[in-house]
N, C-alpha and C. Protein backbone atom coordinates (compact mmCIF):
# COMPACT_ATOMS: atom_id res chain seq x y z
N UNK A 1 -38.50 96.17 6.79
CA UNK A 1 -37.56 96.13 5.70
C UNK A 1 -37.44 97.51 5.04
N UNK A 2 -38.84 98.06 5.13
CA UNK A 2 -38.73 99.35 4.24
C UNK A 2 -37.86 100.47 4.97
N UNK A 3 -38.03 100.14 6.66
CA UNK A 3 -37.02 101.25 7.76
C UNK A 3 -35.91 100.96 7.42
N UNK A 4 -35.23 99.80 6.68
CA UNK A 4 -33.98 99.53 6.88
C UNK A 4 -33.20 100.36 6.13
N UNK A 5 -33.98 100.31 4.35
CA UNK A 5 -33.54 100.99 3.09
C UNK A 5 -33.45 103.00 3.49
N UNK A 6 -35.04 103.26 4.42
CA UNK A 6 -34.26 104.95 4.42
C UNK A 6 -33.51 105.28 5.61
N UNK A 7 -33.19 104.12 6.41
CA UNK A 7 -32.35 104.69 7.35
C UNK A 7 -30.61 104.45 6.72
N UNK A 8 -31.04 103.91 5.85
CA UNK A 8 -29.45 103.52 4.82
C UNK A 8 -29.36 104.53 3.47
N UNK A 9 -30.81 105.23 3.28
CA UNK A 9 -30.45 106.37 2.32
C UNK A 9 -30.30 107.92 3.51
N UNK A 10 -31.00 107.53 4.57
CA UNK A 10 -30.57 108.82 5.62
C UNK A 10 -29.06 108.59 5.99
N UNK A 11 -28.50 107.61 5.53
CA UNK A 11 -27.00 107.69 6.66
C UNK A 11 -25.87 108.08 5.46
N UNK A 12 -26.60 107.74 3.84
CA UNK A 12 -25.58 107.84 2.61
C UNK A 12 -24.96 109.30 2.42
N UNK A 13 -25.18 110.11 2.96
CA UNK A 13 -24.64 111.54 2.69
C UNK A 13 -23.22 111.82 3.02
N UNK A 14 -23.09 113.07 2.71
CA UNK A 14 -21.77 113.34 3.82
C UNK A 14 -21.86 113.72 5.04
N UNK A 15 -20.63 112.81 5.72
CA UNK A 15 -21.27 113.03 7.47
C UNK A 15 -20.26 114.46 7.96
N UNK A 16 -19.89 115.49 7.18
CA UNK A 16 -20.38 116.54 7.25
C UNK A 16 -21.43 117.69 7.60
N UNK A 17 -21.85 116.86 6.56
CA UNK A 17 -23.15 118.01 5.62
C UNK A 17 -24.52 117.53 6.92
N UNK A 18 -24.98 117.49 7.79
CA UNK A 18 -26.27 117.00 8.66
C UNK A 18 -27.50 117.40 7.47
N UNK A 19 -27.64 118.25 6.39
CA UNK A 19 -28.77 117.80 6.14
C UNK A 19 -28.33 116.96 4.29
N UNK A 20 -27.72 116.21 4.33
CA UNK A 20 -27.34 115.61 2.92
C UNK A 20 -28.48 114.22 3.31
N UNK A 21 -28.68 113.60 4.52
CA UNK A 21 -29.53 112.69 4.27
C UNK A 21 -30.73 113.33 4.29
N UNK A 22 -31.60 114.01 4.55
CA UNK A 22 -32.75 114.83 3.89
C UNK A 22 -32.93 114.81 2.48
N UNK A 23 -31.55 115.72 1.82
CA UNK A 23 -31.75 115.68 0.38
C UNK A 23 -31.72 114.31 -0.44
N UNK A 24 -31.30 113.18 -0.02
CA UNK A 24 -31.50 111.97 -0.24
C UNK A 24 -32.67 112.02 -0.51
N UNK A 25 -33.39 111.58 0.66
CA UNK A 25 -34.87 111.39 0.56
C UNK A 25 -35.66 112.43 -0.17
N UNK A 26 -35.35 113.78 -0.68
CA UNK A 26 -36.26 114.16 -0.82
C UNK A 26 -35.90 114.31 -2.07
N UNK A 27 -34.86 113.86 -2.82
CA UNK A 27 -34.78 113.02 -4.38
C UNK A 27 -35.69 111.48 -4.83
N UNK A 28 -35.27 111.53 -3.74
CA UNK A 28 -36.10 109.83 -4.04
C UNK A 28 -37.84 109.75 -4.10
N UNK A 29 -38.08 110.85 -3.03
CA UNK A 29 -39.54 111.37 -3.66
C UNK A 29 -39.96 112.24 -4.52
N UNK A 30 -38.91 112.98 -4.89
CA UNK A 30 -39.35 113.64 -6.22
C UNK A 30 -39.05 112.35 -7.41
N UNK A 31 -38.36 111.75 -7.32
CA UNK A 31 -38.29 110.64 -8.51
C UNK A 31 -39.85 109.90 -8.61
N UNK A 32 -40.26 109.58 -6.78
CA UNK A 32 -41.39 108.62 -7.13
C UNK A 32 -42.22 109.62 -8.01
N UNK A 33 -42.67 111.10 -7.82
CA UNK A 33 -43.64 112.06 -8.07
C UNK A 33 -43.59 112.15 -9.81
N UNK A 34 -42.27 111.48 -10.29
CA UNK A 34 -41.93 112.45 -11.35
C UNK A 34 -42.84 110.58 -12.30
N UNK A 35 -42.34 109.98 -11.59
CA UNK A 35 -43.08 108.13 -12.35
C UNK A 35 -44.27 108.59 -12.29
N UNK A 36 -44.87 108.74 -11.07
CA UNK A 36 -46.22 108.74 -10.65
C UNK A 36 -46.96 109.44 -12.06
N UNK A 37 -46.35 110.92 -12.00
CA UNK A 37 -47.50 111.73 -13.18
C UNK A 37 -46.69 111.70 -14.51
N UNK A 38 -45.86 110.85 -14.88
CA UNK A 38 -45.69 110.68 -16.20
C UNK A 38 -45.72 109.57 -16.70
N UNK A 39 -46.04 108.15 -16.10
CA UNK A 39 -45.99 106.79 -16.11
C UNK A 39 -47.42 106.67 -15.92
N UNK A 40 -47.73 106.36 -13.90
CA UNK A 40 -48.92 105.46 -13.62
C UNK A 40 -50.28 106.21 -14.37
N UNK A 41 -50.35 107.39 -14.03
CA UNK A 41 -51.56 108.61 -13.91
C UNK A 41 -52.34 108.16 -15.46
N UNK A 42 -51.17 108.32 -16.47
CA UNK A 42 -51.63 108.94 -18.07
C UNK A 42 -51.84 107.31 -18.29
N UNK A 43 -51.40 106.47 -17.79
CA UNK A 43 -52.02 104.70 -18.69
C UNK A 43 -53.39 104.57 -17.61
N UNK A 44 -52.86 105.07 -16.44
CA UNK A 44 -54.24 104.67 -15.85
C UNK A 44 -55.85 105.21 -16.04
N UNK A 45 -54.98 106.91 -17.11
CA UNK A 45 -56.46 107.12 -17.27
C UNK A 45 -56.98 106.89 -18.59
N UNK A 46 -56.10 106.00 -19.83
CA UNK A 46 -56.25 105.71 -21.05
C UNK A 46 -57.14 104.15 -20.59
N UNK A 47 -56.62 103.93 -19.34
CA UNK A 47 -57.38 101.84 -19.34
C UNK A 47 -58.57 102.44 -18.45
N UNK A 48 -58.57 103.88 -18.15
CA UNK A 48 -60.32 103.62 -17.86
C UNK A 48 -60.97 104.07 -18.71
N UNK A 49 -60.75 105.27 -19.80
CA UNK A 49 -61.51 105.88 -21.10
C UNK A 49 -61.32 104.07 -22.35
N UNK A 50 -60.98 103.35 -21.99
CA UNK A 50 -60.95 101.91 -23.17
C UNK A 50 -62.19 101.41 -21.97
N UNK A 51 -61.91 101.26 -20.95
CA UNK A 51 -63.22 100.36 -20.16
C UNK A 51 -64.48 100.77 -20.39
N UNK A 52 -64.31 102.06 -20.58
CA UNK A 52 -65.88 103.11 -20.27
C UNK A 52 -66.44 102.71 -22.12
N UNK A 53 -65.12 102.83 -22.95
CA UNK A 53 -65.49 102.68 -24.35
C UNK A 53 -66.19 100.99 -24.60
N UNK A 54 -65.68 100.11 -24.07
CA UNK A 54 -65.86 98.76 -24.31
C UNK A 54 -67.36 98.87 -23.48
N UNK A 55 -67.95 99.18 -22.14
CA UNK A 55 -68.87 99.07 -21.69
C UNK A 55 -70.37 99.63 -22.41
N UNK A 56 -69.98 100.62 -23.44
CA UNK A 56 -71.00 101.59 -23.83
C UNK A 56 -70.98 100.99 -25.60
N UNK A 57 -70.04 100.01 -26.18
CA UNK A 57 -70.14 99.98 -27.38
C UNK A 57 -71.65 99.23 -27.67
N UNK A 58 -72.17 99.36 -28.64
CA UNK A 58 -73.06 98.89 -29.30
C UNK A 58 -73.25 98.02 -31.06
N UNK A 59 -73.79 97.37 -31.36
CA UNK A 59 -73.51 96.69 -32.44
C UNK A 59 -73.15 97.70 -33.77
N UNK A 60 -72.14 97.46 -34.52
CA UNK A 60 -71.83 98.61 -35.56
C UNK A 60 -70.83 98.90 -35.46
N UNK A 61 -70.14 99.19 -34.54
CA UNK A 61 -69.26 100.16 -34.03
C UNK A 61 -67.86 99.09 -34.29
N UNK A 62 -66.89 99.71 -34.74
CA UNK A 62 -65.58 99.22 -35.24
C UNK A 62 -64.86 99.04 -33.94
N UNK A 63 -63.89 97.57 -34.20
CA UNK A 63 -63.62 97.62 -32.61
C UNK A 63 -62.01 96.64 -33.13
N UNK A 64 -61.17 97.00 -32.24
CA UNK A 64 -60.20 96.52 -32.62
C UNK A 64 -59.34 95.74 -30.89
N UNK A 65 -59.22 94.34 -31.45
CA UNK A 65 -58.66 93.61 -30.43
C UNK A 65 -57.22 93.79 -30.31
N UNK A 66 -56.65 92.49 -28.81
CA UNK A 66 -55.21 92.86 -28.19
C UNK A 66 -54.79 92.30 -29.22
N UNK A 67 -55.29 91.32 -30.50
CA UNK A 67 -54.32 90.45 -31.11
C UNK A 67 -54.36 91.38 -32.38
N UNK A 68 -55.15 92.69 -32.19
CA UNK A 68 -54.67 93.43 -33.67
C UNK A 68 -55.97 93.36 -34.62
N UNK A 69 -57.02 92.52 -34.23
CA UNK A 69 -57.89 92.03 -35.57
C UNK A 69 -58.87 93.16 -35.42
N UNK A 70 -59.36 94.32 -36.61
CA UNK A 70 -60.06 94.96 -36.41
C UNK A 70 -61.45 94.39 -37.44
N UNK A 71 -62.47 94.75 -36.60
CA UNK A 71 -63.66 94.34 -36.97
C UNK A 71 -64.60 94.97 -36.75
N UNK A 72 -66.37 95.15 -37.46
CA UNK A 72 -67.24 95.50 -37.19
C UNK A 72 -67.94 94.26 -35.75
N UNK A 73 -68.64 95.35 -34.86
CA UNK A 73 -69.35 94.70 -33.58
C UNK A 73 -71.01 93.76 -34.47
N UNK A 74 -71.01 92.75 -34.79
CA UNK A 74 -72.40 92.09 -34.80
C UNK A 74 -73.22 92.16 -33.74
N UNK A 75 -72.51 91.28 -32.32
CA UNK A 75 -73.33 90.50 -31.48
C UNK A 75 -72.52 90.58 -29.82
N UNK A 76 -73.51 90.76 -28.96
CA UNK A 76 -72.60 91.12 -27.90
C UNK A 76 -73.49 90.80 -26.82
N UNK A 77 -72.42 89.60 -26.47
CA UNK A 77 -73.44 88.41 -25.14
C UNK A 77 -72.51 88.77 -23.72
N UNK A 78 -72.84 88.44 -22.57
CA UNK A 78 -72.18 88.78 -21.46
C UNK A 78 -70.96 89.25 -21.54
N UNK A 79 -69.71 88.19 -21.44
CA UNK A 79 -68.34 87.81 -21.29
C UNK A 79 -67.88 87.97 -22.96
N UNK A 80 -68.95 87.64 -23.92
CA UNK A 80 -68.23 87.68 -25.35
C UNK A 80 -68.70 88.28 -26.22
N UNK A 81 -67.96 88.98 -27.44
CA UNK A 81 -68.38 89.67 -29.00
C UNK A 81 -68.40 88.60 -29.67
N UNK A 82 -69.36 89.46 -31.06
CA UNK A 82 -68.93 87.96 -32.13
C UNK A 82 -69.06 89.53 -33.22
N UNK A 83 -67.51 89.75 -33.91
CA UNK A 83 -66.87 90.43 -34.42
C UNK A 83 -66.95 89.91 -35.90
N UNK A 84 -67.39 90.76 -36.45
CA UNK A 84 -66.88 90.66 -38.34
C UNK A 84 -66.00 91.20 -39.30
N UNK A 85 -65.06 90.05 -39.40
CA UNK A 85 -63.79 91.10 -39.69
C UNK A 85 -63.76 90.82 -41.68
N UNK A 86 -64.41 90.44 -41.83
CA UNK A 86 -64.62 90.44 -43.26
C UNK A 86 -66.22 89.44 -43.91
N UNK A 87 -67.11 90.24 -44.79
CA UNK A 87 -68.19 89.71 -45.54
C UNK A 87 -68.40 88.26 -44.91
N UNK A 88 -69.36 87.59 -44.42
CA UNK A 88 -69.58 86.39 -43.80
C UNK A 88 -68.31 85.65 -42.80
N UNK A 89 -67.43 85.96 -42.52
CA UNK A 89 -66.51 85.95 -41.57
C UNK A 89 -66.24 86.30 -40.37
N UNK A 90 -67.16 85.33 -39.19
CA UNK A 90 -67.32 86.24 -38.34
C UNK A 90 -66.54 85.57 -37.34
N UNK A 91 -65.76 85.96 -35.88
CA UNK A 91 -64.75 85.65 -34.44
C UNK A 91 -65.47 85.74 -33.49
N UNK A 92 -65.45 85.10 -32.51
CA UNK A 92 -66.05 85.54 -31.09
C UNK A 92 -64.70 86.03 -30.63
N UNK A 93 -64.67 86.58 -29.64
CA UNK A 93 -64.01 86.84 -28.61
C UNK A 93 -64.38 87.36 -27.33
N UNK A 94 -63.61 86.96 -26.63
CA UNK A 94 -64.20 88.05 -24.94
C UNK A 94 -63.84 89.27 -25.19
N UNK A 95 -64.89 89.87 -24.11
CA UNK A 95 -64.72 91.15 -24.38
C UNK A 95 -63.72 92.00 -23.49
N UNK A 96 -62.64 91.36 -22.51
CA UNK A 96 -61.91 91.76 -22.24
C UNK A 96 -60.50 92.13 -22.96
N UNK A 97 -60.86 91.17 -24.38
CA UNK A 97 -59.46 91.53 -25.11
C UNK A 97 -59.87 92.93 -26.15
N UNK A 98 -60.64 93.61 -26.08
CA UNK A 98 -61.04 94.50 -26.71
C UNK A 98 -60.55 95.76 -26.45
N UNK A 99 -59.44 96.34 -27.39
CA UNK A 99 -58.32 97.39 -26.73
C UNK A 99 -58.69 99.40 -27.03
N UNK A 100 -59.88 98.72 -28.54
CA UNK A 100 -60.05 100.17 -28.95
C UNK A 100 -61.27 100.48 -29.55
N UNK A 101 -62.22 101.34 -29.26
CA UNK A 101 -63.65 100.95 -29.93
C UNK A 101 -63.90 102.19 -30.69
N UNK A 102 -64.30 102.59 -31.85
CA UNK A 102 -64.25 103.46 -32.88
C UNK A 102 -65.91 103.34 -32.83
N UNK A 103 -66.91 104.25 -32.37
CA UNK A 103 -68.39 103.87 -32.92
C UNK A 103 -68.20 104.74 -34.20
N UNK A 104 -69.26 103.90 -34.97
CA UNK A 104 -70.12 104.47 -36.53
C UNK A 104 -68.97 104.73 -37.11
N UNK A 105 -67.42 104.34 -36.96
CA UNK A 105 -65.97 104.62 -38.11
C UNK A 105 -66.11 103.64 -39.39
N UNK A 106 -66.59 103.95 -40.59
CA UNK A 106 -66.09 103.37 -41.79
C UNK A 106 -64.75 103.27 -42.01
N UNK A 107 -64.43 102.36 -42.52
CA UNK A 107 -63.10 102.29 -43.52
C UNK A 107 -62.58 103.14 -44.64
C-alpha cells in the first residue's frame, strides 16, 4: 500500500520536468524531518524528564496531577500516592496520573 502512494507522488510532477517526481519526495521527507524535530523529539523528551521525575520523587515533594490537583507527597506504595492537598485532607491516586513533581517547592 505504502508502494502505491510514492509511486503516485513519483508520477505527480510534470511529465516534462524527469526530476519533479524526486522533488516530490524529497518534500515529503523534509516535511516528515521538520514533525519529527519539532513535534515527536521535544514531547518525547519532556514524558521521559516527568517519568525520571515521578520515579525519584520522595515524600514532601509537591506534585501535581493530570486532573490539576496539586498536593504535598505523604505516602507512596507500588502503583499508588496518597497526596495532601489540604491540612488533614488526604487522595490516593496512581502514580501514573502524576504529570509534574516540584521536590522541597513551598507555596
Amino acid at each position: 500500500m505504502t508502494m502505491q502512494y510514492l509511486a503516485f507522488l513519483w508520477m505527480m510532477g510534470n511529465p516534462e520536468d524527469p526530476n519533479s517526481g524526486i522533488i516530490n519526495l524529497v518534500f515529503i521527507g523534509a516535511m516528515i524531518l521538520v514533525f519529527y524535530f519539532f513535534i515527536i523529539r521535544p514531547q518525547s523528551k519532556k514524558q521521559k524528564e516527568v517519568q525520571e521525575k515521578v520515579s525519584n520523587m520522595k515524600k514532601g515533594d509537591k506534585v501535581v496531577t493530570s486532573s490539576g490537583i496539586i498536593g504535598v507527597l505523604n505516602t507512596i506504595d507500588e502503583d499508588t500516592v496518597l497526596i495532601e492537598v489540604d491540612k488533614g485532607v488526604k487522595v490516593r491516586f496512581k502514580t501514573s496520573s502524576i504529570t509534574d513533581v516540584n521536590p522541597n517547592k513551598q507555596d
